[in-house]
Protein backbone atom coordinates (compact mmCIF):
# COMPACT_ATOMS: atom_id res chain seq x y z
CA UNK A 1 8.55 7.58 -6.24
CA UNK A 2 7.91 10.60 -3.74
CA UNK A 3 5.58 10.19 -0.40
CA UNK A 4 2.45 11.77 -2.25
CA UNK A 5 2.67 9.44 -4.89
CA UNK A 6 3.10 6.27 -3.03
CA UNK A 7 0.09 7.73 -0.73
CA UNK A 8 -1.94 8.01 -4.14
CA UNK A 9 -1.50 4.41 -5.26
CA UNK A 10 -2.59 3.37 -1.96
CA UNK A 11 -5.33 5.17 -1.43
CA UNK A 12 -6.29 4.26 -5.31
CA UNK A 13 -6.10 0.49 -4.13
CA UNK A 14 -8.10 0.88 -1.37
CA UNK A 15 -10.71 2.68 -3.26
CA UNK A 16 -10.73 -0.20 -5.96
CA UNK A 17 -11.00 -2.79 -3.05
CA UNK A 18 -14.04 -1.07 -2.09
CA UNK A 19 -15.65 -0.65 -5.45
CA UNK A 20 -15.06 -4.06 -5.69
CA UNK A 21 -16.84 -4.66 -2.98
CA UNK A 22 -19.66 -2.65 -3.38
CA UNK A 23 -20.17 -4.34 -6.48
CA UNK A 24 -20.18 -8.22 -5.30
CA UNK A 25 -17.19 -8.77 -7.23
CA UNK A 26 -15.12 -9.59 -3.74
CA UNK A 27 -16.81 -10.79 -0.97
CA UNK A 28 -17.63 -7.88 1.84
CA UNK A 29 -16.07 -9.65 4.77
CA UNK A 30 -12.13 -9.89 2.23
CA UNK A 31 -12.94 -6.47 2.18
CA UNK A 32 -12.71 -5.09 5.48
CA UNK A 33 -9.69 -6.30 5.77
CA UNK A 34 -7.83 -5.21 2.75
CA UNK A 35 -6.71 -1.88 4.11
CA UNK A 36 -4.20 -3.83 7.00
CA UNK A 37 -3.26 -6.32 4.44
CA UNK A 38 -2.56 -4.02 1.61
CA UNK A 39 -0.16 -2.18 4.60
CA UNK A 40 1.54 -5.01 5.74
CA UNK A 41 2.58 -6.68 1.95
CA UNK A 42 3.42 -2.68 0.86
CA UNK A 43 6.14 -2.15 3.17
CA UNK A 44 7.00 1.22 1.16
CA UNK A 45 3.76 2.37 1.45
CA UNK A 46 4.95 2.73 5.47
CA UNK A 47 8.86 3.52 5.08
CA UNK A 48 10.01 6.88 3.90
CA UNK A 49 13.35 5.67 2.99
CA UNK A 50 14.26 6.11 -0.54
CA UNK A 51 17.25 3.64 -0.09
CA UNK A 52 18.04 0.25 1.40
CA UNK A 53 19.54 0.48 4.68
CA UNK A 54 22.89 -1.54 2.81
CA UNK A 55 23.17 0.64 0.26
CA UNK A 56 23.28 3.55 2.39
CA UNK A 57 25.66 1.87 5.22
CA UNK A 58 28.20 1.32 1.47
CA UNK A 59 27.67 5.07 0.31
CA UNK A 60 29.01 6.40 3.98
């Protein structure tokens, strides 16, 4: 998956989390804090490494 794409899905689940909000499904205050969480539990969504640091440390 390339950066833009992995920048697209997050920025599509962020969107959703706000829809979601705006629509009462998920409370306002889950909401405003979605953005850090969905960063933290997406670790890609921060790393541009394409490999695992082992698999790389194997390949060399």
């Amino acid at each position: 998956m390339t950066t833009i794409q992995r920048s697209l899905v997050l920025a599509a689940a962020m969107l959703l989390t706000a829809l979601a909000a705006v629509f009462d499904i998920i409370p306002a205050a889950f909401a405003e804090y979605t953005p850090l969480g969905l960063l933290v539990f997406l670790p890609w969504a921060l790393s541009g490494q394409r490999q695992c640091s082992l698999r790389k440390s194997k390949e060399s």
